[in-house]
Structures are given as C-alpha cells and as structure tokens.
N, C-alpha and C. Protein backbone atom coordinates (compact mmCIF):
# COMPACT_ATOMS: atom_id res chain seq x y z
N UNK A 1 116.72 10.69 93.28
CA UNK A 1 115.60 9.80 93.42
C UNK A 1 114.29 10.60 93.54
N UNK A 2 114.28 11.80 94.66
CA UNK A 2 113.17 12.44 94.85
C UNK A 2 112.65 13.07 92.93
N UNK A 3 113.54 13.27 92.61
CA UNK A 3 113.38 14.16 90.85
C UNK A 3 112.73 13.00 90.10
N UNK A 4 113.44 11.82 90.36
CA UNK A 4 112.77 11.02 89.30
C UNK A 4 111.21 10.81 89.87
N UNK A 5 110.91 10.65 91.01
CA UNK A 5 109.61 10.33 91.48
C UNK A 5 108.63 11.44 91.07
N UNK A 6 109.10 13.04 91.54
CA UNK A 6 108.51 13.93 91.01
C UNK A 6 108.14 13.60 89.41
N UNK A 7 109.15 13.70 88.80
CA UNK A 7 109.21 13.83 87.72
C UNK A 7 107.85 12.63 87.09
N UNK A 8 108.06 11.26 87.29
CA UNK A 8 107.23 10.46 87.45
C UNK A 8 105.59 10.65 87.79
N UNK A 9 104.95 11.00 88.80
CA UNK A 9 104.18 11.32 89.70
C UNK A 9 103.57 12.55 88.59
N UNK A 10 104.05 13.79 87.99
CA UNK A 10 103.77 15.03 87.23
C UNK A 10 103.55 14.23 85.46
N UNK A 11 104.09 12.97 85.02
CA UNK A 11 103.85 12.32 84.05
C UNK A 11 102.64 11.46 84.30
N UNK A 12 102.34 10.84 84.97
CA UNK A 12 101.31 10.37 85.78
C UNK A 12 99.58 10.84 85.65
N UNK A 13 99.98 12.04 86.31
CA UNK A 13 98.55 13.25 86.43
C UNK A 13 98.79 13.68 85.20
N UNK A 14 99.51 14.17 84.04
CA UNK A 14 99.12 14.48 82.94
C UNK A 14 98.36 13.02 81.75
N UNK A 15 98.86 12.37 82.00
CA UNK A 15 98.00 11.23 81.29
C UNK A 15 96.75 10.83 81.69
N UNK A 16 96.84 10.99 82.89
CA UNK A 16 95.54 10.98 83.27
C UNK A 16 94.31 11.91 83.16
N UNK A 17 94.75 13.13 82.77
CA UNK A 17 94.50 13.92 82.77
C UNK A 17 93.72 13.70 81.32
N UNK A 18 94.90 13.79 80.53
CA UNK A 18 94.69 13.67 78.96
C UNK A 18 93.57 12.60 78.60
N UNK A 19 93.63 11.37 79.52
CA UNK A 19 92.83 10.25 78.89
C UNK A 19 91.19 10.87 79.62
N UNK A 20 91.20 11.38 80.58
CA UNK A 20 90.14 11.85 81.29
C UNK A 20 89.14 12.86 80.07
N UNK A 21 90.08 13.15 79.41
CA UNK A 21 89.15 14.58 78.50
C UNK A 21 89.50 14.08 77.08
N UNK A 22 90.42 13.31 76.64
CA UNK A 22 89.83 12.38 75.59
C UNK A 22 88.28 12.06 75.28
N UNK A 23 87.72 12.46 74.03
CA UNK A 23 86.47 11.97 73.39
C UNK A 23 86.34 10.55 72.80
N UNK A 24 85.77 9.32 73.52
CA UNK A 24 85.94 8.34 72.89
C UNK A 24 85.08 8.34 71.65
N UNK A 25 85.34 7.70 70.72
CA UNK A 25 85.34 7.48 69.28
C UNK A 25 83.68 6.62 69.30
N UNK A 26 82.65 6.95 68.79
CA UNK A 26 81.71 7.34 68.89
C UNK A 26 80.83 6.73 67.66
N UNK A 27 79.73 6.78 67.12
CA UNK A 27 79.05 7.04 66.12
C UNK A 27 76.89 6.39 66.12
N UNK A 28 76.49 6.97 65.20
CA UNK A 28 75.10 7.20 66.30
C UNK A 28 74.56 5.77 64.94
N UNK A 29 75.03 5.19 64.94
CA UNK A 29 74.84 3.65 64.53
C UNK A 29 73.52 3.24 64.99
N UNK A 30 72.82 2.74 64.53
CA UNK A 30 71.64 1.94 65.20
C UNK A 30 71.06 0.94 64.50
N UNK A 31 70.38 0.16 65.15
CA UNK A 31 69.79 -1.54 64.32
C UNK A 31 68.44 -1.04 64.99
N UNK A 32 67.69 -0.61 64.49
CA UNK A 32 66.27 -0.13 64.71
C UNK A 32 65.34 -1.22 64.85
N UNK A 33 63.97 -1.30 65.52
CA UNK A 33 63.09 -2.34 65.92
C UNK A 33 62.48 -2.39 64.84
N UNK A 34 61.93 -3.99 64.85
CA UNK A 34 61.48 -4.38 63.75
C UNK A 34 60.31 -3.32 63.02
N UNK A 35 60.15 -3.29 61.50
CA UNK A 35 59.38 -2.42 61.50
C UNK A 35 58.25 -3.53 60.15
N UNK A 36 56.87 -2.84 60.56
CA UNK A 36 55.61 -3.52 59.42
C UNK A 36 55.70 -2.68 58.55
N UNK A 37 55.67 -3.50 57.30
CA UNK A 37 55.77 -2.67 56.13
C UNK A 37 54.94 -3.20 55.19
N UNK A 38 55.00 -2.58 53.82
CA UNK A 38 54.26 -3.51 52.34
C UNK A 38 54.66 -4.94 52.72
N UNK A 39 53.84 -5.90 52.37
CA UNK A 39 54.22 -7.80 52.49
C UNK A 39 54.44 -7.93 51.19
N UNK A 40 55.76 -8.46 50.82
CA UNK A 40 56.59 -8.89 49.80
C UNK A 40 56.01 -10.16 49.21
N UNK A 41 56.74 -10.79 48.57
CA UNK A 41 56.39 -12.21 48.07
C UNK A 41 57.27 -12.93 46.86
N UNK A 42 58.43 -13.80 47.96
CA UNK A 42 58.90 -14.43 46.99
C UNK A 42 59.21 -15.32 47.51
N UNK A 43 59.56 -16.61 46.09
CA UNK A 43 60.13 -18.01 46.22
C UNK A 43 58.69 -18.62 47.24
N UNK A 44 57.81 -18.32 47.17
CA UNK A 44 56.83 -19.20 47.83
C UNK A 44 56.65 -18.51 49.44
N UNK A 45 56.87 -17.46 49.80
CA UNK A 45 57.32 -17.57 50.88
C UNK A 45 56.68 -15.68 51.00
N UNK A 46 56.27 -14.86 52.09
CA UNK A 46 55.96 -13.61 52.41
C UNK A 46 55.82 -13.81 53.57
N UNK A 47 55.75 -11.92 53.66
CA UNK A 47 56.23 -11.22 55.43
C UNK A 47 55.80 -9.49 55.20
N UNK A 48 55.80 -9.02 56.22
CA UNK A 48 55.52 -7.77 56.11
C UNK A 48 56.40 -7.52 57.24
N UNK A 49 57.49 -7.74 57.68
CA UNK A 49 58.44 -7.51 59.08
C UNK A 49 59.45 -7.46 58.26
N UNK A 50 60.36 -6.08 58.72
CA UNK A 50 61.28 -5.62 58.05
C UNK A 50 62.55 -5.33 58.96
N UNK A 51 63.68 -5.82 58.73
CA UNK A 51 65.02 -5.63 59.69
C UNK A 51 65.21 -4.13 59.28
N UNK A 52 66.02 -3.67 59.65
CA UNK A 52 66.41 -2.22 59.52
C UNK A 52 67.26 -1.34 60.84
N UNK A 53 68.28 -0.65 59.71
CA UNK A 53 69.40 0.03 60.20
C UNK A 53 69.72 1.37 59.80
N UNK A 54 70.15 2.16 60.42
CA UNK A 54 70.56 3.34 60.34
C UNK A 54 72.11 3.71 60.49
N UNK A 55 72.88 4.17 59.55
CA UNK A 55 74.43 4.42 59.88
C UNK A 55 74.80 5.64 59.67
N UNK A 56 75.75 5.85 60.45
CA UNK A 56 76.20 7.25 60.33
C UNK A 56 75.78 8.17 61.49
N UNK A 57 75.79 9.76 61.50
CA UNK A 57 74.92 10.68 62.24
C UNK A 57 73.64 11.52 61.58
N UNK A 58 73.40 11.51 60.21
CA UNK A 58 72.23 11.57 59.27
C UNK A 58 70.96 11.39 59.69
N UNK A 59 70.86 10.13 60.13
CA UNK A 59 69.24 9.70 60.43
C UNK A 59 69.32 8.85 61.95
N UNK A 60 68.23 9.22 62.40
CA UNK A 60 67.91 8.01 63.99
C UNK A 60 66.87 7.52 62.96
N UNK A 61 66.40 6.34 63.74
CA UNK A 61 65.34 5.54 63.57
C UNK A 61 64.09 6.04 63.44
N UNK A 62 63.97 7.48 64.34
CA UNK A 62 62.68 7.59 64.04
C UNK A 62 62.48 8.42 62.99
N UNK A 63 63.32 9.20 62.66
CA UNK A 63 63.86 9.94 61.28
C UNK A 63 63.68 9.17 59.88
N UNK A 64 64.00 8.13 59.85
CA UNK A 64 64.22 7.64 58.22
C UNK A 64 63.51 6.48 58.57
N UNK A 65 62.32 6.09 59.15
CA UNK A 65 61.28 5.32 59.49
C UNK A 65 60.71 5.76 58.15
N UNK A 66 60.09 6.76 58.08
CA UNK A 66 58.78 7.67 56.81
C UNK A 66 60.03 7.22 55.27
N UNK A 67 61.32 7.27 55.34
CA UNK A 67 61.89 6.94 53.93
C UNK A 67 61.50 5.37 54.09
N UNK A 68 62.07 4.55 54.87
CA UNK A 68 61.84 2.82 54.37
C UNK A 68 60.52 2.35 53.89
N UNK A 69 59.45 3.01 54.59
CA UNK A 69 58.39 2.54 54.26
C UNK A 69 57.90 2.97 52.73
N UNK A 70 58.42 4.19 52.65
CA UNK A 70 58.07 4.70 51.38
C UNK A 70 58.62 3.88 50.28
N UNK A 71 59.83 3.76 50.63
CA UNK A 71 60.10 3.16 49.18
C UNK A 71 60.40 1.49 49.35
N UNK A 72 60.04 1.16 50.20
CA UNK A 72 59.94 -0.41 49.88
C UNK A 72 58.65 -0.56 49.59
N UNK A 73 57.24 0.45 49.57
CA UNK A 73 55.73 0.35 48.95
C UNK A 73 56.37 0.44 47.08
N UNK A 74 56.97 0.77 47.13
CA UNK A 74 56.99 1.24 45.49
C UNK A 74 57.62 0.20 44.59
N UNK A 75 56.80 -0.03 44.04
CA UNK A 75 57.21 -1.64 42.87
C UNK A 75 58.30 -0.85 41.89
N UNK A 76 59.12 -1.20 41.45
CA UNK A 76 60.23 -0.50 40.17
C UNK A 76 60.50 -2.07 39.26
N UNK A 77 61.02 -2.04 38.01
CA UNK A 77 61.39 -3.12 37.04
C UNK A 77 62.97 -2.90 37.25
N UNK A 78 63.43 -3.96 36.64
CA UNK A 78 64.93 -4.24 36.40
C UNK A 78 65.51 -5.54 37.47
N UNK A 79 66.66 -5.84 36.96
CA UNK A 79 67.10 -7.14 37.68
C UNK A 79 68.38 -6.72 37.90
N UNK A 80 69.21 -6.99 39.47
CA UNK A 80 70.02 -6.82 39.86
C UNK A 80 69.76 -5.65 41.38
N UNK A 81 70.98 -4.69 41.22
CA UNK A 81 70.74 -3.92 41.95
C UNK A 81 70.45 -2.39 41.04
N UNK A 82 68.93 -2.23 41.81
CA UNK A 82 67.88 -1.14 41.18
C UNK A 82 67.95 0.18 41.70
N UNK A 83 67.74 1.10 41.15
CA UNK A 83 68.06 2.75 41.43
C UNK A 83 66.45 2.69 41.86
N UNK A 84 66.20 3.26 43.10
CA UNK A 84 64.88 3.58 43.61
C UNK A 84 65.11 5.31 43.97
N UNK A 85 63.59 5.70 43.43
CA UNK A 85 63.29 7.08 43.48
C UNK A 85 62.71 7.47 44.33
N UNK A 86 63.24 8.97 45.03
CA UNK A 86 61.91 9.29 45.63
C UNK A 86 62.64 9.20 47.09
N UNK A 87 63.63 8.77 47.69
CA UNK A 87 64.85 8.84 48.56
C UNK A 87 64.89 10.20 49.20
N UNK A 88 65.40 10.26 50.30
CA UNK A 88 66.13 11.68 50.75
C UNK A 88 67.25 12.26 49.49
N UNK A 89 66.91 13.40 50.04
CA UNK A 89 67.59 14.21 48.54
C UNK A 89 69.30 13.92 49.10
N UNK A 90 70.03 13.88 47.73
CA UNK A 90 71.75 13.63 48.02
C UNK A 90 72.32 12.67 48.76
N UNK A 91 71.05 10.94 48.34
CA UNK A 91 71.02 9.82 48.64
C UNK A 91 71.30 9.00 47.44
N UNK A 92 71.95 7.87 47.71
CA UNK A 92 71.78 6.96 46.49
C UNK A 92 70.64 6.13 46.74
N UNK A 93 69.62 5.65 46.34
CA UNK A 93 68.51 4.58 46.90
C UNK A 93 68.77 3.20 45.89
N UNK A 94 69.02 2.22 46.60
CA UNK A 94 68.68 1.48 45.47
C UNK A 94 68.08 0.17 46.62
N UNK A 95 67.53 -0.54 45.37
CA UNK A 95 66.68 -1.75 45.58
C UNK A 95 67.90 -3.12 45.06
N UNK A 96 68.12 -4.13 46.43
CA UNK A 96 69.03 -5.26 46.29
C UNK A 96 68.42 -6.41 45.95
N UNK A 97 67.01 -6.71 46.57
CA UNK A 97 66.43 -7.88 45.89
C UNK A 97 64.95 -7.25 45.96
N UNK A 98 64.31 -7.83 44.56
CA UNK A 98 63.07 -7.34 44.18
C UNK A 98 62.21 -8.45 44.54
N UNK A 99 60.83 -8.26 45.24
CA UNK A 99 59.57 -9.53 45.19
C UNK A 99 59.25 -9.79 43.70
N UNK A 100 58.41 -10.88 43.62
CA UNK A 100 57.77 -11.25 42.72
C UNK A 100 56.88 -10.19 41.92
N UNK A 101 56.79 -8.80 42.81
CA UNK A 101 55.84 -8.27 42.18
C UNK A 101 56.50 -6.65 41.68
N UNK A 102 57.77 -6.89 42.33
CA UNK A 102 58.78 -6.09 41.73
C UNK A 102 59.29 -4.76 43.14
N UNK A 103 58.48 -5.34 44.09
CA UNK A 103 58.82 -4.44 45.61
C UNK A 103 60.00 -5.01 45.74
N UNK A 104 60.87 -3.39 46.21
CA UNK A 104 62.47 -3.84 46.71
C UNK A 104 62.19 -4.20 48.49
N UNK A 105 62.12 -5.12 48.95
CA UNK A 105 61.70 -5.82 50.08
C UNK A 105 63.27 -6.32 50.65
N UNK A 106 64.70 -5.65 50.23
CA UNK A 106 65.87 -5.56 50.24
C UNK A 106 66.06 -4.26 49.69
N UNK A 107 67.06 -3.18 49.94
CA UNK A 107 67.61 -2.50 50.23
C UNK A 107 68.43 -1.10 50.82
N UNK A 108 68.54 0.21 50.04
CA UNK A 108 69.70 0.83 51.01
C UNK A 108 69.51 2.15 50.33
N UNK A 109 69.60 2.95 51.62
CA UNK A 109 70.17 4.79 51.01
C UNK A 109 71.63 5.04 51.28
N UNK A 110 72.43 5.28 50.65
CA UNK A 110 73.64 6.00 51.57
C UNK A 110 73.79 7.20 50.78
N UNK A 111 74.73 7.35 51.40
CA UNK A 111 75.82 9.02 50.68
C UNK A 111 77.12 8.45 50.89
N UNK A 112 77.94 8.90 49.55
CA UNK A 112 79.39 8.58 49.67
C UNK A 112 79.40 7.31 48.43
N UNK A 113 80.32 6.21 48.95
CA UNK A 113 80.00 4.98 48.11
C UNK A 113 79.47 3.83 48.74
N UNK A 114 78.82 2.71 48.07
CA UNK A 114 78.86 1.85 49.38
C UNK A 114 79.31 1.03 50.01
N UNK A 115 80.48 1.08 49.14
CA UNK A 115 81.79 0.39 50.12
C UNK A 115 81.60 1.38 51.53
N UNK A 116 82.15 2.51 51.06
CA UNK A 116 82.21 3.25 52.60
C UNK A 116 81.37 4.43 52.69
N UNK A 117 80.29 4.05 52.98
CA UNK A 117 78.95 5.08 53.39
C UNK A 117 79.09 6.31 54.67
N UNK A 118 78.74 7.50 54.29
CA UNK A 118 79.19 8.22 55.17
C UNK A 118 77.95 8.20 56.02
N UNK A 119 76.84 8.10 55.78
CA UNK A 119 75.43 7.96 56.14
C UNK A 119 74.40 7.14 55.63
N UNK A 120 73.37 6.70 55.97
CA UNK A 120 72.68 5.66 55.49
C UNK A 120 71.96 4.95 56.09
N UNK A 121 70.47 4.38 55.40
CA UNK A 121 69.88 3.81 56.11
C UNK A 121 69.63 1.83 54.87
N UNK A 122 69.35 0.68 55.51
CA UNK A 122 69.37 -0.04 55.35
C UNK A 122 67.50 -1.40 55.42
N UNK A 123 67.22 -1.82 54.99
CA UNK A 123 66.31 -2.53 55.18
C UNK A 123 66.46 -4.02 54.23
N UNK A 124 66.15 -4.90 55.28
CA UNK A 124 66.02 -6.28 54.73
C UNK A 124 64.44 -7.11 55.07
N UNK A 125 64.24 -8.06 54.77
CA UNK A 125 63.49 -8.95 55.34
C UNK A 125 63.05 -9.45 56.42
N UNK A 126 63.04 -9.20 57.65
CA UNK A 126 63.01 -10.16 59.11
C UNK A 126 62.79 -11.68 58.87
C-alpha cells in the first residue's frame, strides 16, 4: 500500500511539474483599433473608419498601420479579387472589394496561402 501511494504521490509531482513548464499555445493575433483612412464610396453610402487585423507574429498593429493606409489610398482597376502593389516585400496584397472610384476599401496581405496564412494583415470597412 505504502509503494502504491509513493509510487502515486512521485506521479503526481511529475505532472505537475510537467504542466507547470508547459508553454501554452500562444499567437500574437490582434483586432487593432479602429483606424481613419482614404473615405471610400460605394452603393450610395461612405466612411473613412477602417476595421483591421493583424495575424500571425509578423506585424503588431503599430507595425503594419503605415502598410493599410498605404494601400487602401491607392485606386487599382479590375473586378474581383485585385493584386495590390507596393505591400511588404514576400506579401501577397490584394484588394477584395473595390469603391466606386476603384480604392480597395476591403482587403489583405498574407504570406503562405489564404486559406492558411502564416502572417498577415487584414482591413475592412467599419
């Protein structure tokens, strides 16, 4: 009886042990404060308040602040989803919905694909 308790008691303090110095699973994710940007204009309707996110460990908020603004100022042509230039280097940039005047006032940088982005930053509409 005393062996099994030992025995017990020494299984015990090692798990505890183990879960104590375990690294919980982590990632520097953020939904950043609203940010003023170029004022868009579509369907009858404009804003210059922009939602915006950051994923991955790549960029904080205050880091890839200077990319959103940049390239949601920049008008580009095409319909659908648009390749925008001018991004952090070994980014994909593209533009998801264009204004009336052809500002991507919707979308995204990542790296990887974007099903599964290893890094990346995000902007929508507020």
């Amino acid at each position: 009886m005393r062996k099994t308790v030992t025995a017990l008691t020494i299984a015990v303090a090692v798990m505890l042990c183990l879960a104590a110095t375990a690294t919980p699973a982590t990632s520097a994710n953020s939904v950043c404060p609203k940010l003023t940007g170029h004022t868009w204009h579509k369907d009858g309707k404009s804003g210059n308040k922009y939602n915006w996110e950051v994923v991955g460990t790549a960029f904080t908020c205050g880091s890839a602040k200077h990319w959103v603004l940049t390239l949601l100022a920049k008008p580009v042509r095409g319909t659908g989803r648009i390749p925008l230039k001018g991004g952090p280097s070994g980014y994909h940039c593209v533009g998801n919905l264009l204004d009336a005047k052809g500002y991507p006032y919707w979308g995204m940088c990542y790296q990887h694909t974007i099903a599964f982005p290893k890094n990346g930053i995000s902007w929508s509409p507020a």
